[in-house]
PDB file of N, CA and C in Angstrom:
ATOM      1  N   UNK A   1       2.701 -17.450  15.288  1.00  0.00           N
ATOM      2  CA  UNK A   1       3.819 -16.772  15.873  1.00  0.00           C
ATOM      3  C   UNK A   1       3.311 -15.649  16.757  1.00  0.00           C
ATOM      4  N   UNK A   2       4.334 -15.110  17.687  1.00  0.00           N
ATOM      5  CA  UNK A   2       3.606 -14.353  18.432  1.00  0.00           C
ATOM      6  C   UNK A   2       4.006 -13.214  17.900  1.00  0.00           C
ATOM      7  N   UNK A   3       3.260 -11.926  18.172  1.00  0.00           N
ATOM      8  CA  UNK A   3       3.951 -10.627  17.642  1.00  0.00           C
ATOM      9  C   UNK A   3       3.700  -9.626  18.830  1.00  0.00           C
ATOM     10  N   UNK A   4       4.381  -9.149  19.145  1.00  0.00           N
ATOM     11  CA  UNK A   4       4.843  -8.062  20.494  1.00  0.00           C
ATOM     12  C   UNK A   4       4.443  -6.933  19.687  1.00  0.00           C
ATOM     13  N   UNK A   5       3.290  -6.129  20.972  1.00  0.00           N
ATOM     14  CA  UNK A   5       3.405  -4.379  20.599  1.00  0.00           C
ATOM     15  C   UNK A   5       3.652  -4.028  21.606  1.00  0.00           C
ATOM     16  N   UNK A   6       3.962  -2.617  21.288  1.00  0.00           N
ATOM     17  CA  UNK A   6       4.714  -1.539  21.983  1.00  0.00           C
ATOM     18  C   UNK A   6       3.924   0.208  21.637  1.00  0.00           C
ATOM     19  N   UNK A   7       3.951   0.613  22.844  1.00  0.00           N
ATOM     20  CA  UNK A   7       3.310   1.881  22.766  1.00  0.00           C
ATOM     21  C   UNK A   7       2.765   2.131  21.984  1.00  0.00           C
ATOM     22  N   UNK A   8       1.804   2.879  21.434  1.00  0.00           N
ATOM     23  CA  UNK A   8       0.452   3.170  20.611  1.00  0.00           C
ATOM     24  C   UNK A   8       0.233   2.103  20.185  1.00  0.00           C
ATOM     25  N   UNK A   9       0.890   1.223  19.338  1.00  0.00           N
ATOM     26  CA  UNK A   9       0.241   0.220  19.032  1.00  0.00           C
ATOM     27  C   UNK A   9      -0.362  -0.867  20.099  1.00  0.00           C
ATOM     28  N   UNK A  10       0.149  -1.274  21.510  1.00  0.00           N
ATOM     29  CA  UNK A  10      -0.104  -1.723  22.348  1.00  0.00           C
ATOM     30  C   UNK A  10      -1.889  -1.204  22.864  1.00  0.00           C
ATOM     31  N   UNK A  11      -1.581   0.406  22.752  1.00  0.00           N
ATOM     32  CA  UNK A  11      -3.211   1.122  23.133  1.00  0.00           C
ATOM     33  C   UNK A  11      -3.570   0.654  22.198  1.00  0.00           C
ATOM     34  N   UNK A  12      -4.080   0.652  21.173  1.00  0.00           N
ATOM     35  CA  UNK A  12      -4.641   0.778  19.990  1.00  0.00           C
ATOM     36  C   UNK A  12      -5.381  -0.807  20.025  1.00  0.00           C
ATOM     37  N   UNK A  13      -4.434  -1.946  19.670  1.00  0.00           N
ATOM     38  CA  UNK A  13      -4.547  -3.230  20.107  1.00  0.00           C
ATOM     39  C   UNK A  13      -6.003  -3.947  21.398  1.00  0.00           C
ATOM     40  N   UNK A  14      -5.511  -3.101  22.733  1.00  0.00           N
ATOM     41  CA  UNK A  14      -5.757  -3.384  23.472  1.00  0.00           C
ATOM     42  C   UNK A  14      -5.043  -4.822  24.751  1.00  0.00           C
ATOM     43  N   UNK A  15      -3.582  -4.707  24.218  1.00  0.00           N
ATOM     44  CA  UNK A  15      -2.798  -6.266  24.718  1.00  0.00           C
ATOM     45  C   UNK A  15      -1.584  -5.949  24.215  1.00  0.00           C
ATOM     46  N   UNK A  16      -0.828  -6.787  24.489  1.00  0.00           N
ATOM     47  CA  UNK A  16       0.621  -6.666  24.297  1.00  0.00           C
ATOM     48  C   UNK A  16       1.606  -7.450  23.269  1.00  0.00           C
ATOM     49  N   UNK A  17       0.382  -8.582  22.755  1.00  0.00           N
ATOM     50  CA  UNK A  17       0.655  -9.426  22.037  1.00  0.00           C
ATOM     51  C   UNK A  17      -0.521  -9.698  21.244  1.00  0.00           C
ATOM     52  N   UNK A  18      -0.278 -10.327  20.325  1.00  0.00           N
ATOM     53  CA  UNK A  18      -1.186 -10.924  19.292  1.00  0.00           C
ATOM     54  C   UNK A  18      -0.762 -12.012  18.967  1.00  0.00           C
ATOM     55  N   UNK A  19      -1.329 -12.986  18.292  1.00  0.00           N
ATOM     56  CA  UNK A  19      -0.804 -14.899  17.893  1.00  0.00           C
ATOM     57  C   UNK A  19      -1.624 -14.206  16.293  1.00  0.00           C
ATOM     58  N   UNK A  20      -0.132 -14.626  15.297  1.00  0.00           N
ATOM     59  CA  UNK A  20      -0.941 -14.860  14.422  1.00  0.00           C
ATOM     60  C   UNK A  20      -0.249 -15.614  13.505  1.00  0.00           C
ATOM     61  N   UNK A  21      -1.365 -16.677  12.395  1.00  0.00           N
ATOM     62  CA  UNK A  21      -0.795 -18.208  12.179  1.00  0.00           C
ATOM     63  C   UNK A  21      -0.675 -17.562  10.503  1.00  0.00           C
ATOM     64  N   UNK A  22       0.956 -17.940  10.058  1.00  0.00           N
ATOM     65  CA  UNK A  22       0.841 -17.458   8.912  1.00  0.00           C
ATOM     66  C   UNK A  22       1.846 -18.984   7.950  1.00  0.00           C
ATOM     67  N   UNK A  23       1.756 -18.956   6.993  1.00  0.00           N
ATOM     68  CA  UNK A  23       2.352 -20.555   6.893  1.00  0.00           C
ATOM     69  C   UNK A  23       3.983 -20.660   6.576  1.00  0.00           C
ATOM     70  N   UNK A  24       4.552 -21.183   6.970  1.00  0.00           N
ATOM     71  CA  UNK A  24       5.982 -21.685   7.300  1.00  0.00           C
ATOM     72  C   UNK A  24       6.497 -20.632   5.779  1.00  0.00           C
ATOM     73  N   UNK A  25       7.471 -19.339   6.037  1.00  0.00           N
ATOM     74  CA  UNK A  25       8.385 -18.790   5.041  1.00  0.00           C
ATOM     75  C   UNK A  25       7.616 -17.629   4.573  1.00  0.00           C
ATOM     76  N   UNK A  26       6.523 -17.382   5.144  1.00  0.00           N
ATOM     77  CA  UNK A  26       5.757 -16.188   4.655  1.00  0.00           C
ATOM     78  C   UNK A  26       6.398 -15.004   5.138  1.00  0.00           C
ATOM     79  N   UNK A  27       6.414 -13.993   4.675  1.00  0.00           N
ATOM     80  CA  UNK A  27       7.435 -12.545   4.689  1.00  0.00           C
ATOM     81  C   UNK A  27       7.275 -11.331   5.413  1.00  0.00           C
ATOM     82  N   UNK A  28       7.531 -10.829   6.147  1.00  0.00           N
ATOM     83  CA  UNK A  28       6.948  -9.617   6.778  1.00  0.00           C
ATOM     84  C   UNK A  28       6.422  -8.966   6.351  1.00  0.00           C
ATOM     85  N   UNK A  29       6.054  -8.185   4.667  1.00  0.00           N
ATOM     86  CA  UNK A  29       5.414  -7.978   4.057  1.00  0.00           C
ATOM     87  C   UNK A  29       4.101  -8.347   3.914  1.00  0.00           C
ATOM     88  N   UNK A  30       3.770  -9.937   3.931  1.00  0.00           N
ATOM     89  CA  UNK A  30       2.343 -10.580   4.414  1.00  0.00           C
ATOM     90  C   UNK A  30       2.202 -10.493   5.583  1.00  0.00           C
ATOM     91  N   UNK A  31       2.816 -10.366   6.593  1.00  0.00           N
ATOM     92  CA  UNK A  31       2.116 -10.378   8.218  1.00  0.00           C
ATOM     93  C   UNK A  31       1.821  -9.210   8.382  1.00  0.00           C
ATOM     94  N   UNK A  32       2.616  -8.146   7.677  1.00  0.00           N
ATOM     95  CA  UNK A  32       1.791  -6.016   7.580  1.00  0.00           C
ATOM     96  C   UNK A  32       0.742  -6.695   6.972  1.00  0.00           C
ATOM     97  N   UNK A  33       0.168  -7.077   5.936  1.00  0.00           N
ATOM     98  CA  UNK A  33      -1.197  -7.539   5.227  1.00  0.00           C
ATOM     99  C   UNK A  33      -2.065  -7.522   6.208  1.00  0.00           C
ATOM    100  N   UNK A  34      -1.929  -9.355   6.509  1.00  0.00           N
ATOM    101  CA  UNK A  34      -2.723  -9.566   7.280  1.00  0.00           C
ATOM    102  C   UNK A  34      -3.016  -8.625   8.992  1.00  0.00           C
ATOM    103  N   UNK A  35      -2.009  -8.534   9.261  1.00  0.00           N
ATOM    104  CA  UNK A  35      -2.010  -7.037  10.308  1.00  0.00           C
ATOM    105  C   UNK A  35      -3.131  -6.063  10.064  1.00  0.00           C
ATOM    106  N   UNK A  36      -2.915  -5.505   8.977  1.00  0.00           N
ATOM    107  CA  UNK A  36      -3.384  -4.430   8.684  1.00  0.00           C
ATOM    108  C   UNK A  36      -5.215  -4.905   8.441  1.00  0.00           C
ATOM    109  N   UNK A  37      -5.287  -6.136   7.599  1.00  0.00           N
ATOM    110  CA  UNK A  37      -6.876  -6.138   7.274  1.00  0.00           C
ATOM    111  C   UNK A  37      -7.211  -6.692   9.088  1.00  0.00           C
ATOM    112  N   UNK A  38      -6.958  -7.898   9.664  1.00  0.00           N
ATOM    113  CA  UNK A  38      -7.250  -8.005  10.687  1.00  0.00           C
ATOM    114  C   UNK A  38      -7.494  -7.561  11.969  1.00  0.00           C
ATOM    115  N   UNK A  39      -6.792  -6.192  11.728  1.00  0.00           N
ATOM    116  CA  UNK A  39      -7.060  -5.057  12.975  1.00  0.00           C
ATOM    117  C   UNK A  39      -6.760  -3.868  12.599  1.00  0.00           C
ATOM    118  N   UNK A  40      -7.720  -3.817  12.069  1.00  0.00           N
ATOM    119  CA  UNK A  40      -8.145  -2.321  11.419  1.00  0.00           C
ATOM    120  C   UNK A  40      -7.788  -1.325  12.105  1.00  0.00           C
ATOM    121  N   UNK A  41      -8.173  -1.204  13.306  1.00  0.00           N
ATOM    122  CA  UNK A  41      -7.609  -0.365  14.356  1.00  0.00           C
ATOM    123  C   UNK A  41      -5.797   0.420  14.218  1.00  0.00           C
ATOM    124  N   UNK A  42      -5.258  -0.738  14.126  1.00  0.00           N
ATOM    125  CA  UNK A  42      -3.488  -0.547  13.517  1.00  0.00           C
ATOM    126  C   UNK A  42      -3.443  -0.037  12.299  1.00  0.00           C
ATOM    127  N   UNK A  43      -4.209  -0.443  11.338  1.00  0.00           N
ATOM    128  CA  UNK A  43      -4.018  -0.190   9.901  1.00  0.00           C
ATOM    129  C   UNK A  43      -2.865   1.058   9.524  1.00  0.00           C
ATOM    130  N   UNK A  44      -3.614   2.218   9.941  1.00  0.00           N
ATOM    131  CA  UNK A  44      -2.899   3.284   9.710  1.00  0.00           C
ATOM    132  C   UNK A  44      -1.239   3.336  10.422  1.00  0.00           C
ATOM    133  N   UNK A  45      -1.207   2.858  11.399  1.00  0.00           N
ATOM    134  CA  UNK A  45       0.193   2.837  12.399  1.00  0.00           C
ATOM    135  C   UNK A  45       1.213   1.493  11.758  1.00  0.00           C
ATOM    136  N   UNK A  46       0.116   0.521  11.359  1.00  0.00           N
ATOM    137  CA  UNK A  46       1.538  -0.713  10.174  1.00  0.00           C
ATOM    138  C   UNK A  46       1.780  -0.039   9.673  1.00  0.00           C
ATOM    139  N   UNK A  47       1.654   0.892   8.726  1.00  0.00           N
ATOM    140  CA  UNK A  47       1.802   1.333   7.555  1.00  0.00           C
ATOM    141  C   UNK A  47       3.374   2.346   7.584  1.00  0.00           C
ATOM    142  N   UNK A  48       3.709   2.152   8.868  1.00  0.00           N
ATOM    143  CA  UNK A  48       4.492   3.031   9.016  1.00  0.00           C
ATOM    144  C   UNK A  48       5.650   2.565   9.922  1.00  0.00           C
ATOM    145  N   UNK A  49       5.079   1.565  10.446  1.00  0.00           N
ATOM    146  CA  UNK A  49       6.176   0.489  11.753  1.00  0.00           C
ATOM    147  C   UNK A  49       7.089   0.022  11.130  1.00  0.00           C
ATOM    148  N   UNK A  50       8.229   0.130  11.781  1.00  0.00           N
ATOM    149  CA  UNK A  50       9.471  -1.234  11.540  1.00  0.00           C
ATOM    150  C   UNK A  50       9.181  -2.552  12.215  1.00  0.00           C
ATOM    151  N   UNK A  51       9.518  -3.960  11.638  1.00  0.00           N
ATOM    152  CA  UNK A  51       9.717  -5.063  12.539  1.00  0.00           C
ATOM    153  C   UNK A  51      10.469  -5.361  12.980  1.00  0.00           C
ATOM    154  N   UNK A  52      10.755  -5.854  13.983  1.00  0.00           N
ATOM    155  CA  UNK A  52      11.911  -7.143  14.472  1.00  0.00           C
ATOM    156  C   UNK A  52      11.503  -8.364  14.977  1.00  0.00           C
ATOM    157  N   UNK A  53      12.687  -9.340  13.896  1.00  0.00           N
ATOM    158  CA  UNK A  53      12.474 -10.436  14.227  1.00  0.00           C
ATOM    159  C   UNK A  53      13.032 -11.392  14.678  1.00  0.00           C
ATOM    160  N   UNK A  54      12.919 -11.995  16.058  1.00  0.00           N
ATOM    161  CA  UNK A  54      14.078 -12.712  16.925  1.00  0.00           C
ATOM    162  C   UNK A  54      15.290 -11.266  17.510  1.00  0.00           C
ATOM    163  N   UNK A  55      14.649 -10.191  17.536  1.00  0.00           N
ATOM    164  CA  UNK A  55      15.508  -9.293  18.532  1.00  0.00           C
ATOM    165  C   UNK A  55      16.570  -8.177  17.059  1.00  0.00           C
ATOM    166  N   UNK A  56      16.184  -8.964  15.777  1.00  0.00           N
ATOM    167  CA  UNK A  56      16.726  -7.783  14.359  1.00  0.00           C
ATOM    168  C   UNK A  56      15.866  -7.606  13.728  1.00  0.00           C
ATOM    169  N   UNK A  57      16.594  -6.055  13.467  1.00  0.00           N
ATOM    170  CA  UNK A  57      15.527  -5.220  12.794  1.00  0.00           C
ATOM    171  C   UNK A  57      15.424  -6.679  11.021  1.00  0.00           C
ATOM    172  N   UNK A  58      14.006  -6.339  10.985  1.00  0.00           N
ATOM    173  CA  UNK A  58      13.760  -7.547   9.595  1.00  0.00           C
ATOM    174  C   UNK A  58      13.094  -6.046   8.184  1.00  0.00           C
ATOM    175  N   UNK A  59      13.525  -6.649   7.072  1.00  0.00           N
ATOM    176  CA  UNK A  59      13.038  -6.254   6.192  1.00  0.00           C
ATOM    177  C   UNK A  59      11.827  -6.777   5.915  1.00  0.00           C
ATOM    178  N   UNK A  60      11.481  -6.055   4.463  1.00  0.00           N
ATOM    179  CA  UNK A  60       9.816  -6.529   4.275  1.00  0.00           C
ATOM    180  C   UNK A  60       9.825  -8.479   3.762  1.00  0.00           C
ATOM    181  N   UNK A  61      10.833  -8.861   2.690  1.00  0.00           N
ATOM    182  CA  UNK A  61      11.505  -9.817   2.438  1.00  0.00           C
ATOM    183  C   UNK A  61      11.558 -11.057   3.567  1.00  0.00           C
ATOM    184  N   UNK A  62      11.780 -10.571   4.680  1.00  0.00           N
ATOM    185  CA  UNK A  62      12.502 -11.224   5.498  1.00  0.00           C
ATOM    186  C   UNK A  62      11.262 -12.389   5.621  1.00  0.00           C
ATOM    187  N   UNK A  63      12.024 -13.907   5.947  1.00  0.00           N
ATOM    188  CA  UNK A  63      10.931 -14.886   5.703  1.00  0.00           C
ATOM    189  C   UNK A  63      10.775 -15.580   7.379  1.00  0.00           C
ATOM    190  N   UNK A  64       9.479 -15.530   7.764  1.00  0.00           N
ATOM    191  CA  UNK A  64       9.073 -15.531   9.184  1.00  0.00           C
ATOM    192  C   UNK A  64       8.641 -17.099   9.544  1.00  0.00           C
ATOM    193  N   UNK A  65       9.053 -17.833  10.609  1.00  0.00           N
ATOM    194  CA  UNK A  65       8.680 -19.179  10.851  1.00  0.00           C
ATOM    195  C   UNK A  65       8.130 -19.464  12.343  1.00  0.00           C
ATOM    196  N   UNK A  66       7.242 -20.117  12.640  1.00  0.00           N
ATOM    197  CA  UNK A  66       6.249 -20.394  13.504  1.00  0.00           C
ATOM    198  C   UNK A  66       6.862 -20.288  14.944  1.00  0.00           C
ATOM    199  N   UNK A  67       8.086 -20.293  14.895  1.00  0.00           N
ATOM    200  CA  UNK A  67       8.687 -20.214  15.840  1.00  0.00           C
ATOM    201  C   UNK A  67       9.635 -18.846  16.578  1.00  0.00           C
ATOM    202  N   UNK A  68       9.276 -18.252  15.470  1.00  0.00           N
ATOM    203  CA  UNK A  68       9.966 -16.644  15.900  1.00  0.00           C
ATOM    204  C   UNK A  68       9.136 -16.056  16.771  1.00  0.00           C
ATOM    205  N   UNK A  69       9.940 -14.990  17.298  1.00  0.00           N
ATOM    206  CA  UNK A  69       9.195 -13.382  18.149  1.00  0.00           C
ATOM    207  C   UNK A  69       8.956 -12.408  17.180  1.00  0.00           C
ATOM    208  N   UNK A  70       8.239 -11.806  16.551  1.00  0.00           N
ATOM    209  CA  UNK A  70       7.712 -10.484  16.199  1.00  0.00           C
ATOM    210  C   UNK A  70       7.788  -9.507  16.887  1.00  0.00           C
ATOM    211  N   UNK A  71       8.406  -8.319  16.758  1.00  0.00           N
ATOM    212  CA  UNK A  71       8.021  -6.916  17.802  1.00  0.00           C
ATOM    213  C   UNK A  71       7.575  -5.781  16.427  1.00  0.00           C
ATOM    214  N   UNK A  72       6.467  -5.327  16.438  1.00  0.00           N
ATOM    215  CA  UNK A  72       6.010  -4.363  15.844  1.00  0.00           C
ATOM    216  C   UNK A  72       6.749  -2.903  16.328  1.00  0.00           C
ATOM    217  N   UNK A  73       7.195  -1.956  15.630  1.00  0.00           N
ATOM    218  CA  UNK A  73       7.683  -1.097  16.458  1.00  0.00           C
ATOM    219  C   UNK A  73       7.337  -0.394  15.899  1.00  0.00           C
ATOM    220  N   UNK A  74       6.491   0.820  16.375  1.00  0.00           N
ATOM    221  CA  UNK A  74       5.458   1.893  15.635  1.00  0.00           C
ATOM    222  C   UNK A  74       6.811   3.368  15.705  1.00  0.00           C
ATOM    223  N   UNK A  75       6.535   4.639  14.328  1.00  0.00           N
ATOM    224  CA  UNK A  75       7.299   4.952  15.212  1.00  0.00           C
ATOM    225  C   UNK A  75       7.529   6.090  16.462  1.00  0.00           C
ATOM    226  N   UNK A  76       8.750   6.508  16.622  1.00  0.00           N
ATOM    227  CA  UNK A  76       8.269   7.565  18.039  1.00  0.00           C
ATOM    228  C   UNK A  76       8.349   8.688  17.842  1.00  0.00           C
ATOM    229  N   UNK A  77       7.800   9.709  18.420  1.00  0.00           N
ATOM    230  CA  UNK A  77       8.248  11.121  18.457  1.00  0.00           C
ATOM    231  C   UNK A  77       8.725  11.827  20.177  1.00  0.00           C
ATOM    232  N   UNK A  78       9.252  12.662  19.920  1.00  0.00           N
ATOM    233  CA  UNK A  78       9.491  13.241  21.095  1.00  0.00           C
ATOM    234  C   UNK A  78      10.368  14.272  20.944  1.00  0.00           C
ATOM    235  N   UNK A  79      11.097  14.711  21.743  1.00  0.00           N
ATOM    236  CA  UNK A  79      12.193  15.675  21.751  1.00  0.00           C
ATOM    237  C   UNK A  79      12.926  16.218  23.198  1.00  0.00           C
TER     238      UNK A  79
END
């Protein structure tokens, strides 16, 4: 599936996207996992992101299929 970043995480990354193959019903909860060991770099910034999946916000629960969009959304500050 593909997974979309967005600001810091995009720097951090180095790209805008990532492909990553996780098996049919696995949970957003396992794709922060594997996220997190596979690009260490993010580690600290999953730990703290919301997802969306197919364009809604997804819980950790939420069960992910080969065919969805991912958007990592780190979060923001400003004022």
């Amino acid at each position: 599936m593909k997974v979309l970043l967005f600001a810091r995480a995009r720097d951090l990354a180095g790209a805008d996207t990532i492909n990553v193959d996780l098996p049919t019903g696995a949970t957003v909860a396992e794709l922060r996992r594997v996220l997190t060991s596979s690009y260490t770099k993010l580690a600290a910034l999953i730990e703290h992101s919301a997802f969306a999946v197919n364009d809604e916000f997804a819980e950790e629960n939420t069960p992910l299929f080969a065919t969805d969009v991912v958007a990592l959304l780190p979060p923001v500050s400003g004022g």
